[in-house]
PDB file of N, CA and C in Angstrom:
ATOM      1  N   UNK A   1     -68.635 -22.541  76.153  1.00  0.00           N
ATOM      2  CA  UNK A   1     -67.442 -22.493  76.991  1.00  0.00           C
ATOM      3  C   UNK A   1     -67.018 -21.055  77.148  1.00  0.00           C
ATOM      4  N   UNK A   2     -66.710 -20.347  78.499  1.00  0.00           N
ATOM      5  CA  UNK A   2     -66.234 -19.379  78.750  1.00  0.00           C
ATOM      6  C   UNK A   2     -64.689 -19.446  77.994  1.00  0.00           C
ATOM      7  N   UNK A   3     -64.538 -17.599  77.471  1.00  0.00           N
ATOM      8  CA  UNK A   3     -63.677 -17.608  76.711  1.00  0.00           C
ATOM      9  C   UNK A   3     -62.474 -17.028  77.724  1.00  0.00           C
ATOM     10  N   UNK A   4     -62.629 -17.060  79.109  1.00  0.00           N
ATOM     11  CA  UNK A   4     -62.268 -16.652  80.284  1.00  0.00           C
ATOM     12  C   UNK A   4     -61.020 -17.615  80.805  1.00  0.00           C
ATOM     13  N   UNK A   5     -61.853 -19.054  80.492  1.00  0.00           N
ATOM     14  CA  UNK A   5     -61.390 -20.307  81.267  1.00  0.00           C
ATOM     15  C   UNK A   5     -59.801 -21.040  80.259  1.00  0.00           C
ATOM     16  N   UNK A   6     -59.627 -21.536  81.529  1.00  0.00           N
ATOM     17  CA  UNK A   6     -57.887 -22.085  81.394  1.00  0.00           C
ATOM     18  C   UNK A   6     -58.174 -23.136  79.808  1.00  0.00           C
ATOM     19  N   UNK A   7     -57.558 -22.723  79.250  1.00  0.00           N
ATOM     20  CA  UNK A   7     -57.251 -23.702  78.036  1.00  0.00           C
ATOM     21  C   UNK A   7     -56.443 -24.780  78.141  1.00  0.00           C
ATOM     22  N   UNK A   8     -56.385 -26.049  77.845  1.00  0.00           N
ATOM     23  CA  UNK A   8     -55.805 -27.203  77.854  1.00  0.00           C
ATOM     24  C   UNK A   8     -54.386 -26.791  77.031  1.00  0.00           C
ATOM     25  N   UNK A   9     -53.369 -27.304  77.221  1.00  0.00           N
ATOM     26  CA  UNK A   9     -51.939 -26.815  76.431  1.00  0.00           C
ATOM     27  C   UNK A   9     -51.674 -28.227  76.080  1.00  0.00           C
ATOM     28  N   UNK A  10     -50.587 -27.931  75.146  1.00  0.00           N
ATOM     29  CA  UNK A  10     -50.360 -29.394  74.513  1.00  0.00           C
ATOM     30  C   UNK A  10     -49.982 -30.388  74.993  1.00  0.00           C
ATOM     31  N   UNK A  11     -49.815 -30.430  76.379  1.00  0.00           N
ATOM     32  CA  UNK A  11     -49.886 -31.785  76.887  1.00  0.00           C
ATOM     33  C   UNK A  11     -51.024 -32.186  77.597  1.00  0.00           C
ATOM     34  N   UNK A  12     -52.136 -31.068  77.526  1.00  0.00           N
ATOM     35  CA  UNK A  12     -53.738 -31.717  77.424  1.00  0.00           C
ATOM     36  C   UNK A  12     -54.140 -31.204  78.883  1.00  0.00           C
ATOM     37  N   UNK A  13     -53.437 -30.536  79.436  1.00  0.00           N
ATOM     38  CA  UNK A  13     -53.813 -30.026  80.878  1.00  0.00           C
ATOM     39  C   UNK A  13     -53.658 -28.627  81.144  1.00  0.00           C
ATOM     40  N   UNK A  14     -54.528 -28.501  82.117  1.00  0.00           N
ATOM     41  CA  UNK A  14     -54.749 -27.086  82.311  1.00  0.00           C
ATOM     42  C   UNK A  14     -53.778 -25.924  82.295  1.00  0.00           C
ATOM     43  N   UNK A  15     -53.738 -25.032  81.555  1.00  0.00           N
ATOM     44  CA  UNK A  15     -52.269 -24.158  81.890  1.00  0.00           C
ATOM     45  C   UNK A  15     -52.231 -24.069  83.446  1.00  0.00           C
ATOM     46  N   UNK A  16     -51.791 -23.730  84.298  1.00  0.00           N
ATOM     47  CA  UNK A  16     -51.193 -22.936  85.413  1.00  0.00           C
ATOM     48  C   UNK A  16     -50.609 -21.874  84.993  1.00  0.00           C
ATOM     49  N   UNK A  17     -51.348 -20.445  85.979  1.00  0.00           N
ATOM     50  CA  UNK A  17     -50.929 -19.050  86.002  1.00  0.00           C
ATOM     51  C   UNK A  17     -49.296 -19.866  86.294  1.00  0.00           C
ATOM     52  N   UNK A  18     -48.269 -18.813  86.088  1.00  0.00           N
ATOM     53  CA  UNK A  18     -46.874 -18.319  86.541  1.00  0.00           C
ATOM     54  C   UNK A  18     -46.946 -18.100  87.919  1.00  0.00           C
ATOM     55  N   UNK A  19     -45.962 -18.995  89.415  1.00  0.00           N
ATOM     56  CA  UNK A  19     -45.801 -18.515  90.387  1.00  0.00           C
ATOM     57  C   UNK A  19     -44.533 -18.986  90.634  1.00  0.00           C
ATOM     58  N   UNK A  20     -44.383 -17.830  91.454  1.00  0.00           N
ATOM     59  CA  UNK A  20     -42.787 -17.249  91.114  1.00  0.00           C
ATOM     60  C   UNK A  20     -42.322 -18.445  92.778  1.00  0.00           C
ATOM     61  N   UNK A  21     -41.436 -19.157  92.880  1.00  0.00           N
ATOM     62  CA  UNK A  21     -41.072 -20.121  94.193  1.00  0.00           C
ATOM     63  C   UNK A  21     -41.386 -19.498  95.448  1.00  0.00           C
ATOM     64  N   UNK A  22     -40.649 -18.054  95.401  1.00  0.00           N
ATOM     65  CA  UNK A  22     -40.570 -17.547  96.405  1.00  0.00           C
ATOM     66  C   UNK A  22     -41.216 -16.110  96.149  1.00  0.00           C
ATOM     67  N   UNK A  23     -42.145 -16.442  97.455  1.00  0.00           N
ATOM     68  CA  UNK A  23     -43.226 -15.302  98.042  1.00  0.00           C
ATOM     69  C   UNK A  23     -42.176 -13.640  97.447  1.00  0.00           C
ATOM     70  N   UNK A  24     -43.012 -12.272  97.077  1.00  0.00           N
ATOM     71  CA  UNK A  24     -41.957 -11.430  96.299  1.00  0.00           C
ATOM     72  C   UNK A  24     -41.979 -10.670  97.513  1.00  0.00           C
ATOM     73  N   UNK A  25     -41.139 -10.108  97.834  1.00  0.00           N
ATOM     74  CA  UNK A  25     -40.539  -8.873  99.178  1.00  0.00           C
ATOM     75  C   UNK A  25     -40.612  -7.723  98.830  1.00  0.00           C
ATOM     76  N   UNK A  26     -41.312  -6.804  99.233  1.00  0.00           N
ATOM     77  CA  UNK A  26     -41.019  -5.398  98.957  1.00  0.00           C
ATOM     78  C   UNK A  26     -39.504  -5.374  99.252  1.00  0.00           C
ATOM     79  N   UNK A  27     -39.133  -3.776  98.863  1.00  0.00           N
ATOM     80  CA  UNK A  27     -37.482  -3.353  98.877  1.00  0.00           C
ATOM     81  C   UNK A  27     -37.669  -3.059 100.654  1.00  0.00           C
ATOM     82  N   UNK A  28     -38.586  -2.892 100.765  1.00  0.00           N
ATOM     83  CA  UNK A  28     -38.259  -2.295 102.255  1.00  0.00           C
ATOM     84  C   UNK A  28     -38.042  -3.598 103.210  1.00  0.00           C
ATOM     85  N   UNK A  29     -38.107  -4.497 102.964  1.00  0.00           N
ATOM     86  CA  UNK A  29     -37.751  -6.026 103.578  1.00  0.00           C
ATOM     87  C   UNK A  29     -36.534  -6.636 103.584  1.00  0.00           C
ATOM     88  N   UNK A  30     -36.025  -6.311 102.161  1.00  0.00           N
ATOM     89  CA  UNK A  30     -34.782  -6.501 101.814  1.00  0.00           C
ATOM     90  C   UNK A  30     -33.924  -6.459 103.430  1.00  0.00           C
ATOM     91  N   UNK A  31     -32.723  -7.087 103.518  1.00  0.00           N
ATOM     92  CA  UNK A  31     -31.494  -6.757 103.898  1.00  0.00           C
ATOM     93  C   UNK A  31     -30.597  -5.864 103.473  1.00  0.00           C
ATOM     94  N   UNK A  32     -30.176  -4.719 104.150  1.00  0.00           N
ATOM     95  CA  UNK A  32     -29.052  -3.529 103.574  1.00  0.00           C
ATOM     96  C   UNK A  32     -27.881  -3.885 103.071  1.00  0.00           C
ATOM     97  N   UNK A  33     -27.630  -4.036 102.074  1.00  0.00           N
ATOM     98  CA  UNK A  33     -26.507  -4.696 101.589  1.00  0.00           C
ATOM     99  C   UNK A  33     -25.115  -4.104 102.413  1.00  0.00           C
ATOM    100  N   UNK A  34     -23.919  -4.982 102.733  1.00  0.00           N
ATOM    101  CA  UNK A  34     -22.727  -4.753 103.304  1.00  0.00           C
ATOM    102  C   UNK A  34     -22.379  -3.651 102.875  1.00  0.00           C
ATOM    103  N   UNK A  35     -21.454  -2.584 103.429  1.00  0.00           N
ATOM    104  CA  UNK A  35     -21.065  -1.207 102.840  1.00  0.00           C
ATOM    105  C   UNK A  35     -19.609  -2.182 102.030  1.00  0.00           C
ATOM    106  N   UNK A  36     -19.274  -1.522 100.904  1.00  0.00           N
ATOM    107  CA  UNK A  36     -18.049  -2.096  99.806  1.00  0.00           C
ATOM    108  C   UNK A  36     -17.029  -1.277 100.727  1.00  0.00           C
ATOM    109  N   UNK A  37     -16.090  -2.341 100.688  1.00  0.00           N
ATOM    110  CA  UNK A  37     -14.992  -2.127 100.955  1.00  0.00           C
ATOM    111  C   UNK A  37     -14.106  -1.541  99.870  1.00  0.00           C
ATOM    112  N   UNK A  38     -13.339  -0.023 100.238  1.00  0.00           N
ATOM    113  CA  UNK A  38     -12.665   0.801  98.741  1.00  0.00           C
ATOM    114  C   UNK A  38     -11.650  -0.471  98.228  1.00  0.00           C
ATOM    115  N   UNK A  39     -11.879  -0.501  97.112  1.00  0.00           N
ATOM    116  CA  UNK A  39     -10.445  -1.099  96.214  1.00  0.00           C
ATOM    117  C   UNK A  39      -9.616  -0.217  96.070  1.00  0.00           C
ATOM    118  N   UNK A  40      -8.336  -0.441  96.465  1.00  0.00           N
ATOM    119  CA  UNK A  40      -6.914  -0.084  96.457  1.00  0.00           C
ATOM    120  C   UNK A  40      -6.514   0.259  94.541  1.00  0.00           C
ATOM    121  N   UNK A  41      -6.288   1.192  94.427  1.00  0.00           N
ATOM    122  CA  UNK A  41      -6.069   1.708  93.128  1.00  0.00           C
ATOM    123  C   UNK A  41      -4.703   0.927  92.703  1.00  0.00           C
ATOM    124  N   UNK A  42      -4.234   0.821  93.409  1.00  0.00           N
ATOM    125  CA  UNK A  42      -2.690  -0.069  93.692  1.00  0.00           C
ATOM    126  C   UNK A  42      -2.743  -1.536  93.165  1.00  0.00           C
ATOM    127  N   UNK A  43      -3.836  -1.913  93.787  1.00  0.00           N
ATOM    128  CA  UNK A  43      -4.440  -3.382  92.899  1.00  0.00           C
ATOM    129  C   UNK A  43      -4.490  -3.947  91.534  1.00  0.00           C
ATOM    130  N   UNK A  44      -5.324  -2.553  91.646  1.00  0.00           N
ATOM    131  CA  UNK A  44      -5.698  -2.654  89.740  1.00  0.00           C
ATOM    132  C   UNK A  44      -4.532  -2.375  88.986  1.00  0.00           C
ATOM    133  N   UNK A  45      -3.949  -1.569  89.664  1.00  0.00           N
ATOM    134  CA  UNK A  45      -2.257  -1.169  88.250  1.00  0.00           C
ATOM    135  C   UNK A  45      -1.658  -2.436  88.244  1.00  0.00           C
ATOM    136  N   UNK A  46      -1.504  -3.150  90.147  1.00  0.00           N
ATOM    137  CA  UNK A  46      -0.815  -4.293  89.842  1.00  0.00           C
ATOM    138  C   UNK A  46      -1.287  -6.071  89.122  1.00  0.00           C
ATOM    139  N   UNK A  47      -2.318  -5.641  88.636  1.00  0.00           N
ATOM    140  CA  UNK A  47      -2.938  -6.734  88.099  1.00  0.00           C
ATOM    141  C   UNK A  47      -2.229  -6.383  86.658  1.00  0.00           C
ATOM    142  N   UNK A  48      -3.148  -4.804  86.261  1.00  0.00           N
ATOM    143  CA  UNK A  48      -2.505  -5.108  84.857  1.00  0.00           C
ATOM    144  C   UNK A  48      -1.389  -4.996  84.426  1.00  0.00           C
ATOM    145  N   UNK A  49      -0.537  -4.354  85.549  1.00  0.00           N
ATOM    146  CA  UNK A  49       0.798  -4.635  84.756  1.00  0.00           C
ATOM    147  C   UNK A  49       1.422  -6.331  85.330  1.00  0.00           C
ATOM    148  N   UNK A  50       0.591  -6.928  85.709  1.00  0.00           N
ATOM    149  CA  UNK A  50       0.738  -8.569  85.889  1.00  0.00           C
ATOM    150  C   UNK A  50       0.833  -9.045  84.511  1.00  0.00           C
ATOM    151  N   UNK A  51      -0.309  -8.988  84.433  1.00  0.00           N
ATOM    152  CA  UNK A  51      -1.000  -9.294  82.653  1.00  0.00           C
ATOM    153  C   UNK A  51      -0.678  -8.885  81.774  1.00  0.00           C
ATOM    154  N   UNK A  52       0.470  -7.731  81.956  1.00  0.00           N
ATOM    155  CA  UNK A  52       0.975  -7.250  80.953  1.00  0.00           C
ATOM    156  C   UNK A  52       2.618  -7.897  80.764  1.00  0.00           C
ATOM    157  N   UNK A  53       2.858  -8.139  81.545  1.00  0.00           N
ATOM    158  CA  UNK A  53       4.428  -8.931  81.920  1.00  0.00           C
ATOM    159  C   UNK A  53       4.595 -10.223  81.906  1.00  0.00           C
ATOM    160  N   UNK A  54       3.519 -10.896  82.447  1.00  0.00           N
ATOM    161  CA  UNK A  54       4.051 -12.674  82.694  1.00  0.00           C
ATOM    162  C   UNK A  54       4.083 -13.214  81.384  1.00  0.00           C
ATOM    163  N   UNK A  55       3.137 -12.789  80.162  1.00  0.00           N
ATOM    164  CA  UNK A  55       3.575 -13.600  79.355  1.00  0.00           C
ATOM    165  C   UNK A  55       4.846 -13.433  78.603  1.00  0.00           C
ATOM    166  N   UNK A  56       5.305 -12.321  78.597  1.00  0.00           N
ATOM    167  CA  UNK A  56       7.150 -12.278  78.469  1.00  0.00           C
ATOM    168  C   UNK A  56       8.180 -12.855  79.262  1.00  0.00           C
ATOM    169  N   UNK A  57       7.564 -13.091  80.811  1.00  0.00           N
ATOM    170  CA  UNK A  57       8.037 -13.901  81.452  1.00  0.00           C
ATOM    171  C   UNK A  57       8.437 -15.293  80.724  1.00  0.00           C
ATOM    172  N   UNK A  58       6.854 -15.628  80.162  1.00  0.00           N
ATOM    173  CA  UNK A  58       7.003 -16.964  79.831  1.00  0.00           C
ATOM    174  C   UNK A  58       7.674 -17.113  78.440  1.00  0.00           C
ATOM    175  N   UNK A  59       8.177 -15.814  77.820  1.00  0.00           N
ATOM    176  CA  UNK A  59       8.638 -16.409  76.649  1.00  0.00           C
ATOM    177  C   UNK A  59      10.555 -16.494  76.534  1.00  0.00           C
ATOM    178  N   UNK A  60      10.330 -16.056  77.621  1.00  0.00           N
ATOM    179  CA  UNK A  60      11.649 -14.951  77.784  1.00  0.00           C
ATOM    180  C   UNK A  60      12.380 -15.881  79.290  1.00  0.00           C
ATOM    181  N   UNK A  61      11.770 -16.531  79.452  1.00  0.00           N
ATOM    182  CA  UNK A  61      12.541 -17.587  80.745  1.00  0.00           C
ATOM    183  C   UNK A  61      12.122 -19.003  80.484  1.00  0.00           C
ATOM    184  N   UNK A  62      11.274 -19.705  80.623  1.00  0.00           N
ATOM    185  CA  UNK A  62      10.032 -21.099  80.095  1.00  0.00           C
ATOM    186  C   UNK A  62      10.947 -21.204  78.895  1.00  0.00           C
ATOM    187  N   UNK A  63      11.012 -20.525  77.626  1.00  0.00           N
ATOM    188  CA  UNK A  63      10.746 -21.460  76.788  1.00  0.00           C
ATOM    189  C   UNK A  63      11.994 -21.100  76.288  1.00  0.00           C
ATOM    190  N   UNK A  64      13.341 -20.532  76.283  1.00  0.00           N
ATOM    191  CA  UNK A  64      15.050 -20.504  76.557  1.00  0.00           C
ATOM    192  C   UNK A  64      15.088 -22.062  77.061  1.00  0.00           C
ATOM    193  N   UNK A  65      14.728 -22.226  78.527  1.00  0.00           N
ATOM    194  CA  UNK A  65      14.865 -23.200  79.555  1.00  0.00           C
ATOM    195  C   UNK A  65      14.874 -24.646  79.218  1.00  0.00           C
ATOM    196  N   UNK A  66      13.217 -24.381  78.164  1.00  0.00           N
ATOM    197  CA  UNK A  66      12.840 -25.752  77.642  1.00  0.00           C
ATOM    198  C   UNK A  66      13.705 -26.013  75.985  1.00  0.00           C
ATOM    199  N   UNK A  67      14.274 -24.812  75.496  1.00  0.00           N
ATOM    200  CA  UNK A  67      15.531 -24.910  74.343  1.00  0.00           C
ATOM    201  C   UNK A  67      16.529 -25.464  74.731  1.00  0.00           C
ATOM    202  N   UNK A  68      16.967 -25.136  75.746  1.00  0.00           N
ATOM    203  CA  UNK A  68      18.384 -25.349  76.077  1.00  0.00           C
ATOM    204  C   UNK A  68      18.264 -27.091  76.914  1.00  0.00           C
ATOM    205  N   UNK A  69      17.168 -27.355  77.531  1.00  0.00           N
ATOM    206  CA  UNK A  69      17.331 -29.083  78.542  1.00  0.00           C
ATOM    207  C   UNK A  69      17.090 -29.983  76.823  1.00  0.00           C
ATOM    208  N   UNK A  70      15.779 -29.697  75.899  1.00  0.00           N
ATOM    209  CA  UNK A  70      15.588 -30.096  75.011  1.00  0.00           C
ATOM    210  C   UNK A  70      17.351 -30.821  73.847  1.00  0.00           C
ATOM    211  N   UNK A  71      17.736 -29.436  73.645  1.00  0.00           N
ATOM    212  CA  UNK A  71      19.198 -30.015  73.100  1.00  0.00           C
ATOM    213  C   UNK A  71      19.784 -30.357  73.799  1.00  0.00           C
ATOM    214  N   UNK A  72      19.741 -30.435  75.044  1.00  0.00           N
ATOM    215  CA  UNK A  72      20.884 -31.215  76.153  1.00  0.00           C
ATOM    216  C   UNK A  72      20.813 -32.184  76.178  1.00  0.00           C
ATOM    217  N   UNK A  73      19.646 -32.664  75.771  1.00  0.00           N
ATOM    218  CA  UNK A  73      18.407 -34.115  75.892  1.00  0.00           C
ATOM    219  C   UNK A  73      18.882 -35.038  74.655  1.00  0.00           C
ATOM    220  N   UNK A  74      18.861 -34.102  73.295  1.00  0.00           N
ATOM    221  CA  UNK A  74      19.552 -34.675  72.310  1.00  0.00           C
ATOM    222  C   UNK A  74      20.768 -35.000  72.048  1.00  0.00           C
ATOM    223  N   UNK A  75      21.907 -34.097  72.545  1.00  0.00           N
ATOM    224  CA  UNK A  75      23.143 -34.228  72.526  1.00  0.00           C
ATOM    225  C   UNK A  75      23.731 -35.685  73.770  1.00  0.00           C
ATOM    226  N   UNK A  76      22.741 -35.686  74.305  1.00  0.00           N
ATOM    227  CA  UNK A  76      22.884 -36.921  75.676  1.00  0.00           C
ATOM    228  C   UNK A  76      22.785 -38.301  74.610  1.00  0.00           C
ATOM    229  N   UNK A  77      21.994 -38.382  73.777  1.00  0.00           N
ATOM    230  CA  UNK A  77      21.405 -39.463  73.310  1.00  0.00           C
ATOM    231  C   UNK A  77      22.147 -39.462  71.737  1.00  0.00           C
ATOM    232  N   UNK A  78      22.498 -38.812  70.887  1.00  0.00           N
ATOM    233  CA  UNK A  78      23.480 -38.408  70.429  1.00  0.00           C
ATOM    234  C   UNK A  78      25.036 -39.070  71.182  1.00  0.00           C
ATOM    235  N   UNK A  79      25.426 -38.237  72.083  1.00  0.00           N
ATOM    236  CA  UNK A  79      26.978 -39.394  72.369  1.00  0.00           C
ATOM    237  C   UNK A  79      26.926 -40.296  72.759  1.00  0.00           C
ATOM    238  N   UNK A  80      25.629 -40.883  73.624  1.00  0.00           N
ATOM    239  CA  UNK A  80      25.206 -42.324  73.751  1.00  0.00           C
ATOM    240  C   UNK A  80      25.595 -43.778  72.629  1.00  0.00           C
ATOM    241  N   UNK A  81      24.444 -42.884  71.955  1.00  0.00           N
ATOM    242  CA  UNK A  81      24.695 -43.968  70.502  1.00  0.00           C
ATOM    243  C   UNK A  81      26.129 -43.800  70.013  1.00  0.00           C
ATOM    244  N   UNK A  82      26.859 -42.598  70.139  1.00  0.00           N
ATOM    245  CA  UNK A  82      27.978 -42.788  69.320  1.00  0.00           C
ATOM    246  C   UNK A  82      28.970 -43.754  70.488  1.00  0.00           C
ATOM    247  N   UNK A  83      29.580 -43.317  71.493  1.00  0.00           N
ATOM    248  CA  UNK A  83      29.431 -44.428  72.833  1.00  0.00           C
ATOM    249  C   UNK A  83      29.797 -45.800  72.004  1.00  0.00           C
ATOM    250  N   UNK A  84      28.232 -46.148  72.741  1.00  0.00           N
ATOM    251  CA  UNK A  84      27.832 -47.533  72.197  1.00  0.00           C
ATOM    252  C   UNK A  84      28.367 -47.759  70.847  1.00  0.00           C
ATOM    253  N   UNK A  85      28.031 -47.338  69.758  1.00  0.00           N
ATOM    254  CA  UNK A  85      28.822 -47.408  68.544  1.00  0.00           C
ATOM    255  C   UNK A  85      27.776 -47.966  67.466  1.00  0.00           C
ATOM    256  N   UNK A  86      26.487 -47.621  67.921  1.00  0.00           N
ATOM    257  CA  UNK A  86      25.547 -48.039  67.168  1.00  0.00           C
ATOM    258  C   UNK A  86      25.363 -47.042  66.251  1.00  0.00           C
ATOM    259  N   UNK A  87      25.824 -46.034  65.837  1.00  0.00           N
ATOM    260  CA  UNK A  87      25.579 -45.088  64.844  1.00  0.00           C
ATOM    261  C   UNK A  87      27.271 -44.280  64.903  1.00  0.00           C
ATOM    262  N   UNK A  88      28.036 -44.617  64.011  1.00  0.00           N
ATOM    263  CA  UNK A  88      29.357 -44.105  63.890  1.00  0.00           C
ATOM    264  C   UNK A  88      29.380 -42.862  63.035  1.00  0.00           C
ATOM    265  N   UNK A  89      30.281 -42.006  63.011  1.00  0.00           N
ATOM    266  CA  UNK A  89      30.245 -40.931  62.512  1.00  0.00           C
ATOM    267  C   UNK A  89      30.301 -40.977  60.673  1.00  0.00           C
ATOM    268  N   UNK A  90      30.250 -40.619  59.938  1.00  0.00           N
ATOM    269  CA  UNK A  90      30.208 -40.501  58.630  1.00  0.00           C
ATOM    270  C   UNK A  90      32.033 -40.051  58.264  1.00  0.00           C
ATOM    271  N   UNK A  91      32.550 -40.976  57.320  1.00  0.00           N
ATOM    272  CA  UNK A  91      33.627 -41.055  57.218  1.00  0.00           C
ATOM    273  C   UNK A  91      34.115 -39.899  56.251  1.00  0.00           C
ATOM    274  N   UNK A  92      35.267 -39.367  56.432  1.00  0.00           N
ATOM    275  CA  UNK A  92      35.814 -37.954  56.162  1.00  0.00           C
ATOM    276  C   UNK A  92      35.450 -38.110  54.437  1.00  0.00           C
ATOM    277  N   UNK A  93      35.825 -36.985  53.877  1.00  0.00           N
ATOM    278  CA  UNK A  93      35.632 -37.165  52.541  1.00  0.00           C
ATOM    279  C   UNK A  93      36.769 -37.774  51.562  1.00  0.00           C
ATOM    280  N   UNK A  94      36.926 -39.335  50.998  1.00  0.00           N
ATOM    281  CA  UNK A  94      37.900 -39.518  50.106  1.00  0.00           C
ATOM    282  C   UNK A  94      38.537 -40.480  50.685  1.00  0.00           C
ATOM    283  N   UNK A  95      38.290 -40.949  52.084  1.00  0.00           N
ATOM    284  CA  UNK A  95      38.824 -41.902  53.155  1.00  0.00           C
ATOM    285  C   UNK A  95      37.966 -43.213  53.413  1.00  0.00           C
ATOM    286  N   UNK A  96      37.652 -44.186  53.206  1.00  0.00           N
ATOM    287  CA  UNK A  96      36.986 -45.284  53.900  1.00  0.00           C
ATOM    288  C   UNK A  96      37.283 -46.196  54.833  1.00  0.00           C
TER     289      UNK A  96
END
């Protein structure tokens, strides 16, 4: 047996050379890529000082917002029950 010839691989069939899908293009075939449009230096500051701010946004407006409806939420349900009279207040000290 030529020591040349395609060897069987472990699923018992002939290797196949590597071919690549698509036929290869010299560079000179290529398409000229679009000229880049300049990025605005203005952009980039305003991104990061985006990223540098919103999450104080969110700590500093969001979550006050969600403190303050949260106990509003409790104090609602709180005079409810007292209201209703299903949970009465705890009697003064020395008084029944």
């Amino acid at each position: 047996m030529n020591g040349n010839a395609a060897k069987p691989t472990s699923h018992g069939t002939a290797a196949m050379p590597h071919t690549p899908l698509t036929p290869r293009r010299s560079h000179a075939e290529l398409p000229p890529l679009p000229p880049e449009e300049p990025q605005s230096e203005l952009f980039a500051w305003f991104y990061a000082l985006l990223a540098l701010v919103l999450p104080f946004i969110t700590f500093m407006v969001v979550l006050p917002v969600q403190i303050v409806l949260g106990i509003t939420k409790g104090m609602i349900i709180v005079y409810k029950e007292l209201i209703e009279g299903r949970n009465k207040p705890p009697a003064p000290c020395g008084k029944t």
